[in-house]
C-alpha atoms as a PDB file:
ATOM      1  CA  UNK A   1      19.721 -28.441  43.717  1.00  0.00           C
ATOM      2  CA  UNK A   2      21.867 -25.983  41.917  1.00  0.00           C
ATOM      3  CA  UNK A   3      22.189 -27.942  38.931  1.00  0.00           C
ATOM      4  CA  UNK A   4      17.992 -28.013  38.651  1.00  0.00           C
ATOM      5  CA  UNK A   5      18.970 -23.615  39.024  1.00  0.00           C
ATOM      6  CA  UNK A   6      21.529 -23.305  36.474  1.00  0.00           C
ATOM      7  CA  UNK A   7      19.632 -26.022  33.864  1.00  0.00           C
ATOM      8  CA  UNK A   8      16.455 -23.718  34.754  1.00  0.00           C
ATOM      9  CA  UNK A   9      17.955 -19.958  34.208  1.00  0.00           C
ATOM     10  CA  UNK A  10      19.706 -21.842  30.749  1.00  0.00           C
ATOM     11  CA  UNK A  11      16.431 -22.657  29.694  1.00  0.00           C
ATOM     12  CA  UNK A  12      14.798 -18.987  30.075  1.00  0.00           C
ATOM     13  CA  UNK A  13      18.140 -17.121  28.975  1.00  0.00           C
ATOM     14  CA  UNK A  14      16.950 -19.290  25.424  1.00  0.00           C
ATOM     15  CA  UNK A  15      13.325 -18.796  25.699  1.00  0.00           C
ATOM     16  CA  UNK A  16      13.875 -14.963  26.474  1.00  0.00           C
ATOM     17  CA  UNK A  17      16.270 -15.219  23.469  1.00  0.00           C
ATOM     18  CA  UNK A  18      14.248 -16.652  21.419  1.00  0.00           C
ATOM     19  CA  UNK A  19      11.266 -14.133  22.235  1.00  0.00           C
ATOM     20  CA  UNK A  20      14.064 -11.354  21.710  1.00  0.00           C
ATOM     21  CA  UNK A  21      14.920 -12.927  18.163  1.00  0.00           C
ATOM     22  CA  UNK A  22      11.472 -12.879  17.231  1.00  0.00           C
ATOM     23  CA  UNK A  23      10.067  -9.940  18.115  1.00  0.00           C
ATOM     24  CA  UNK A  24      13.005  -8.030  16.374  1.00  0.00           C
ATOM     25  CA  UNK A  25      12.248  -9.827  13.023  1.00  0.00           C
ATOM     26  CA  UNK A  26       9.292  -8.862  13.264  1.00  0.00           C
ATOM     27  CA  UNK A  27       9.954  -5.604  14.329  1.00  0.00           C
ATOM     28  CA  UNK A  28      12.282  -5.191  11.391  1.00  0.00           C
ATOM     29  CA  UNK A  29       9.792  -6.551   8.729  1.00  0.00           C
ATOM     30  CA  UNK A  30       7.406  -3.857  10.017  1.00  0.00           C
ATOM     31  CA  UNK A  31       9.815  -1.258   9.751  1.00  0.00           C
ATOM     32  CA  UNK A  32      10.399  -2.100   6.321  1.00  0.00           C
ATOM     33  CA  UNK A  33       7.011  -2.465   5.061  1.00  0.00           C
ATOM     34  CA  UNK A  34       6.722   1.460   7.104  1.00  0.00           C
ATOM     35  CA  UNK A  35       9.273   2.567   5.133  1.00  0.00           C
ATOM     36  CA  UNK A  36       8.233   1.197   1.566  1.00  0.00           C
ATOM     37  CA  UNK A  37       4.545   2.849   2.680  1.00  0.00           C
ATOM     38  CA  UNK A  38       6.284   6.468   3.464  1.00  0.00           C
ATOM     39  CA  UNK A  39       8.111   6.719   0.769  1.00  0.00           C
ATOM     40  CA  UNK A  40       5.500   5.257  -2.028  1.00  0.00           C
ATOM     41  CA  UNK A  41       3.256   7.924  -0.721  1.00  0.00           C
ATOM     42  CA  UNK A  42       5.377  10.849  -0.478  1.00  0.00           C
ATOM     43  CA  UNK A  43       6.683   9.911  -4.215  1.00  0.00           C
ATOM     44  CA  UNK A  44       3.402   9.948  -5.316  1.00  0.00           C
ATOM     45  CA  UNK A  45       2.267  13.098  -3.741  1.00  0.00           C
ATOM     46  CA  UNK A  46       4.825  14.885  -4.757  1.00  0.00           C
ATOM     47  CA  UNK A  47       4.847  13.563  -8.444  1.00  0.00           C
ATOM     48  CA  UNK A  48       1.075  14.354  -8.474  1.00  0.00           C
ATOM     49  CA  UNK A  49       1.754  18.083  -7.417  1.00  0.00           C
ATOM     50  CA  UNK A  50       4.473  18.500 -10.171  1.00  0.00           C
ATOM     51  CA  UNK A  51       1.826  17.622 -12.550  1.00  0.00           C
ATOM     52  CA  UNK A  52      -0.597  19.899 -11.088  1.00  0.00           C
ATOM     53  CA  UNK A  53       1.636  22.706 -11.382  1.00  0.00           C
ATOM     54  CA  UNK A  54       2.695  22.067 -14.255  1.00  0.00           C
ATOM     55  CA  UNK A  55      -1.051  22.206 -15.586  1.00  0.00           C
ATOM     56  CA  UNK A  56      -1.723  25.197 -13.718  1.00  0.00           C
ATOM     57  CA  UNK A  57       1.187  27.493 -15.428  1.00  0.00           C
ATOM     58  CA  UNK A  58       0.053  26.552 -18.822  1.00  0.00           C
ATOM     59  CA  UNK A  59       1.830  23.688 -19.608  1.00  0.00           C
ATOM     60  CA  UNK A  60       0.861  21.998 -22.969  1.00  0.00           C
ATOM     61  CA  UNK A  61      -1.345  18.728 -22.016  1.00  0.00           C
ATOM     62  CA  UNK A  62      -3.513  16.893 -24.545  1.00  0.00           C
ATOM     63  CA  UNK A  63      -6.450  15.138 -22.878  1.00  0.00           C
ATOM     64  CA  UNK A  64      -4.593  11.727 -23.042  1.00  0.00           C
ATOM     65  CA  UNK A  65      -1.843  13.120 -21.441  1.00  0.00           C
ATOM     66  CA  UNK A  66      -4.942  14.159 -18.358  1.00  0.00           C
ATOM     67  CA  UNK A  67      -6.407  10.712 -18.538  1.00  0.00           C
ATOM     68  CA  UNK A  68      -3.482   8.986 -18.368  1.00  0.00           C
ATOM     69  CA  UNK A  69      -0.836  10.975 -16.299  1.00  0.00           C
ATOM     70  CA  UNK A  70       2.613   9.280 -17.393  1.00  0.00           C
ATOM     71  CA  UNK A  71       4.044   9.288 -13.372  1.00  0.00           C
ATOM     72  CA  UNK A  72       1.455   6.507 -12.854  1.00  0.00           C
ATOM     73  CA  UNK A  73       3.324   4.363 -14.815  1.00  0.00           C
ATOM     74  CA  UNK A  74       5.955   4.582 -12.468  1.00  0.00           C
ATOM     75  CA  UNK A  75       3.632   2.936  -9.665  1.00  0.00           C
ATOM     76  CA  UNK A  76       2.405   0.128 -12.559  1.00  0.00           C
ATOM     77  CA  UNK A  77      -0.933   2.014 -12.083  1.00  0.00           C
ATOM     78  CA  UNK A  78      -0.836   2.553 -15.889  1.00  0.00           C
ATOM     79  CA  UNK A  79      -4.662   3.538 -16.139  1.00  0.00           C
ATOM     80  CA  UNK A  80      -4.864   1.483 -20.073  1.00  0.00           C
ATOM     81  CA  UNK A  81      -4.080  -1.028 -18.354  1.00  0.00           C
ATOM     82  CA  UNK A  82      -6.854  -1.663 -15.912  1.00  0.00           C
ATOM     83  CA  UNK A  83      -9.881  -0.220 -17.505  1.00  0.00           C
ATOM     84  CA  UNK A  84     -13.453  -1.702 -17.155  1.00  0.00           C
ATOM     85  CA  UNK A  85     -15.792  -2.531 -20.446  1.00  0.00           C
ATOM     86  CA  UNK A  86     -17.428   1.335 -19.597  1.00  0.00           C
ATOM     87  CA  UNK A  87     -13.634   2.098 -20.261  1.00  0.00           C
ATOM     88  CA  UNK A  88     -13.480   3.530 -16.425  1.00  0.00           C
ATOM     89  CA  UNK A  89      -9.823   3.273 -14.649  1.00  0.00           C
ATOM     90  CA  UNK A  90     -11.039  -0.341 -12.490  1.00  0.00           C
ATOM     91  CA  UNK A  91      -8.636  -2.721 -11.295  1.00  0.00           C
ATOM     92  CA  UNK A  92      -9.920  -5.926 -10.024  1.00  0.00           C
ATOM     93  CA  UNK A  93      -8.796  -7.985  -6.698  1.00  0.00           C
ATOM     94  CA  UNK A  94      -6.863 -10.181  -9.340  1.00  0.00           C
ATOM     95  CA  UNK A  95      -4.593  -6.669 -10.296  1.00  0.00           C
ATOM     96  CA  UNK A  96      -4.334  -5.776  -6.863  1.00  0.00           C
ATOM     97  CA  UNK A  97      -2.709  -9.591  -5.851  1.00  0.00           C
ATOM     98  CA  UNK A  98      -0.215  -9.494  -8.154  1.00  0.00           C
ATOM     99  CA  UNK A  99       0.600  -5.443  -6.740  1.00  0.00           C
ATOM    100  CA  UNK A 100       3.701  -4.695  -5.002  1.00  0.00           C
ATOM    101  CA  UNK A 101       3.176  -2.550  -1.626  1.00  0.00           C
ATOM    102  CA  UNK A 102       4.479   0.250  -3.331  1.00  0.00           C
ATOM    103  CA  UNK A 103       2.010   0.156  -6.023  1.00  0.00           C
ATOM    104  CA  UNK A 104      -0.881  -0.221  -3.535  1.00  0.00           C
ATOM    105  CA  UNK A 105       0.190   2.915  -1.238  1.00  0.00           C
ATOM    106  CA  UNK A 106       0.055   4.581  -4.454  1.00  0.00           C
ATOM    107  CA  UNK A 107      -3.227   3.487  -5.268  1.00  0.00           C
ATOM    108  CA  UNK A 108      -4.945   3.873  -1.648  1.00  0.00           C
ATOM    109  CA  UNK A 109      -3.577   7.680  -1.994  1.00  0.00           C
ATOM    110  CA  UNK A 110      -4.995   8.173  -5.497  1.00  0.00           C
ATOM    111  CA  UNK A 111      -8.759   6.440  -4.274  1.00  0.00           C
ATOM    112  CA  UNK A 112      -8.490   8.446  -1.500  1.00  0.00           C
ATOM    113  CA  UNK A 113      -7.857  11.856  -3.458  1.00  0.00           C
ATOM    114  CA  UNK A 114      -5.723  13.599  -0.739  1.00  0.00           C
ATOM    115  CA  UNK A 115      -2.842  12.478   1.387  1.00  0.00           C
ATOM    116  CA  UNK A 116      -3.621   9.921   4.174  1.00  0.00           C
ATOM    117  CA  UNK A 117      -3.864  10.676   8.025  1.00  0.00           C
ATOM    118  CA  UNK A 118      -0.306   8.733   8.043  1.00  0.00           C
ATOM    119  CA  UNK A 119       1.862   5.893   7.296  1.00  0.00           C
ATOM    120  CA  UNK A 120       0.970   3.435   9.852  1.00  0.00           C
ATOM    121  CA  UNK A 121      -2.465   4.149   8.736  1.00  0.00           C
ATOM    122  CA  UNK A 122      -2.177   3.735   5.334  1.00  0.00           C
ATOM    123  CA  UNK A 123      -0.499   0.191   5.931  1.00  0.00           C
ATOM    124  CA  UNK A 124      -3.769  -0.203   7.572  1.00  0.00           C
ATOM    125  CA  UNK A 125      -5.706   0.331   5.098  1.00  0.00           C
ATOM    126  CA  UNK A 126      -3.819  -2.056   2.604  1.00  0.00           C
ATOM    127  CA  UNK A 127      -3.892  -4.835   5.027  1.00  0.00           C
ATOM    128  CA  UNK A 128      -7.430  -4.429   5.521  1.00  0.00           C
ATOM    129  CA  UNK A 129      -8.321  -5.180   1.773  1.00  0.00           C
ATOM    130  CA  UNK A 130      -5.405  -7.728   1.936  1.00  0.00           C
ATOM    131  CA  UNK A 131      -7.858  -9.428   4.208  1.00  0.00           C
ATOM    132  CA  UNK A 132     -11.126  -8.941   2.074  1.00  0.00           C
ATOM    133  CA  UNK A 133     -12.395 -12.130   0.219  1.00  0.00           C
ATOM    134  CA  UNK A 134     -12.940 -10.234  -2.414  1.00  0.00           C
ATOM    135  CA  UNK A 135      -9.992  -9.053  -2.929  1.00  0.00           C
ATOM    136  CA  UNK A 136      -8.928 -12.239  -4.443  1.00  0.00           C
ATOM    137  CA  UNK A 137     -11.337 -12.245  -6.796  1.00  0.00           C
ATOM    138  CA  UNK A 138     -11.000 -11.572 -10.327  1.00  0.00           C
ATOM    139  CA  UNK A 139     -13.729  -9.267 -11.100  1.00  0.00           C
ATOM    140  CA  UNK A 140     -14.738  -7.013  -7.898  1.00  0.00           C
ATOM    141  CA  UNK A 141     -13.427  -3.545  -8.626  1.00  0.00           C
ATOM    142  CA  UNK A 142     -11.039  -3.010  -5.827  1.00  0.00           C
ATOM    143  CA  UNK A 143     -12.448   0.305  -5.037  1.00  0.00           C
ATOM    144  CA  UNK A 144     -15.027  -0.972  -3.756  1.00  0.00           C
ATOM    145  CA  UNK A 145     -13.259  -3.035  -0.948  1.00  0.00           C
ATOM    146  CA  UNK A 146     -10.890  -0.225  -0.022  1.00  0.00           C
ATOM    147  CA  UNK A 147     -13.895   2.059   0.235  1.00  0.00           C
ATOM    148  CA  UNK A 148     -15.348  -0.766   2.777  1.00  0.00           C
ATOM    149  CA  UNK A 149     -11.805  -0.750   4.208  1.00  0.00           C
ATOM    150  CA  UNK A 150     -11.640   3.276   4.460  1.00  0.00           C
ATOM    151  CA  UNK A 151     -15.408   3.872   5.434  1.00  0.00           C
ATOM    152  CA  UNK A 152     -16.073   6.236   3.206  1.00  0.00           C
ATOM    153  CA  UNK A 153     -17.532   5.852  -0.076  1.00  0.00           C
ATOM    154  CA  UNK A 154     -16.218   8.090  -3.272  1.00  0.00           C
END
């Protein structure tokens, strides 16, 4: 009888273990998908306000330099890059597969013209049109799914 207790508190000292291990990898790829989010977005914020400002105290900008802000390159959101046959900044689900999560925190903040409600919603958001069908195809603009994602139409 108390080798049927020891065998039985060995085997849910492992299972617990187990559960322990796996919700802390988890945990910790969460965490660093959080963190990658946060910081995209507060980069990009920031590096869009710097421009702003530095449009609003005069500072020399030709219309390229307008249409195609050079900080975007920095989140591979280079707006030649993606443009539509009207010539209109459009990625496609294709562009947005081969994205880092950086460059689509980036992206959701730009569609979304304002910073969002927070991180862990933002994350949302990307995993919602990680989800869509259409994101995996080649030709739906992918404003259009993160508009379905976000609720609200531009």
């Amino acid at each position: 009888m108390a080798r049927t207790l020891t065998v039985g508190r060995r085997i849910l000292w492992v299972l617990v273990l187990c559960i322990a291990a796996t919700c802390l990898a988890t945990g910790a790829a969460l965490l660093f998908e959080l963190s990658v989010v946060s910081r995209a977005v507060s980069d990009f914020s920031q590096d869009e306000t710097r421009e702003r400002a530095r449009i609003a105290h005069g500072g020399q900008v030709t219309l390229d330099e307008r249409l195609n802000p050079a900080y975007l390159k920095r989140y591979d959101l280079d707006p030649g890059q993606y443009t539509d046959s009207q010539g209109h900044f459009s990625p496609t689900g294709a562009d947005w597969q081969r994205w880092r999560l950086r460059t689509k925190a980036a992206a959701t903040v730009m569609w979304l013209g304002h910073d969002p409600p927070g991180t862990w919603w933002t994350l949302r958001q990307i995993k919602c049109v990680d989800r869509f069908p259409e994101a995996h195809a080649d030709s739906e603009p992918i404003v259009d799914i993160a508009d379905a994602c976000i609720g609200q139409p531009h």
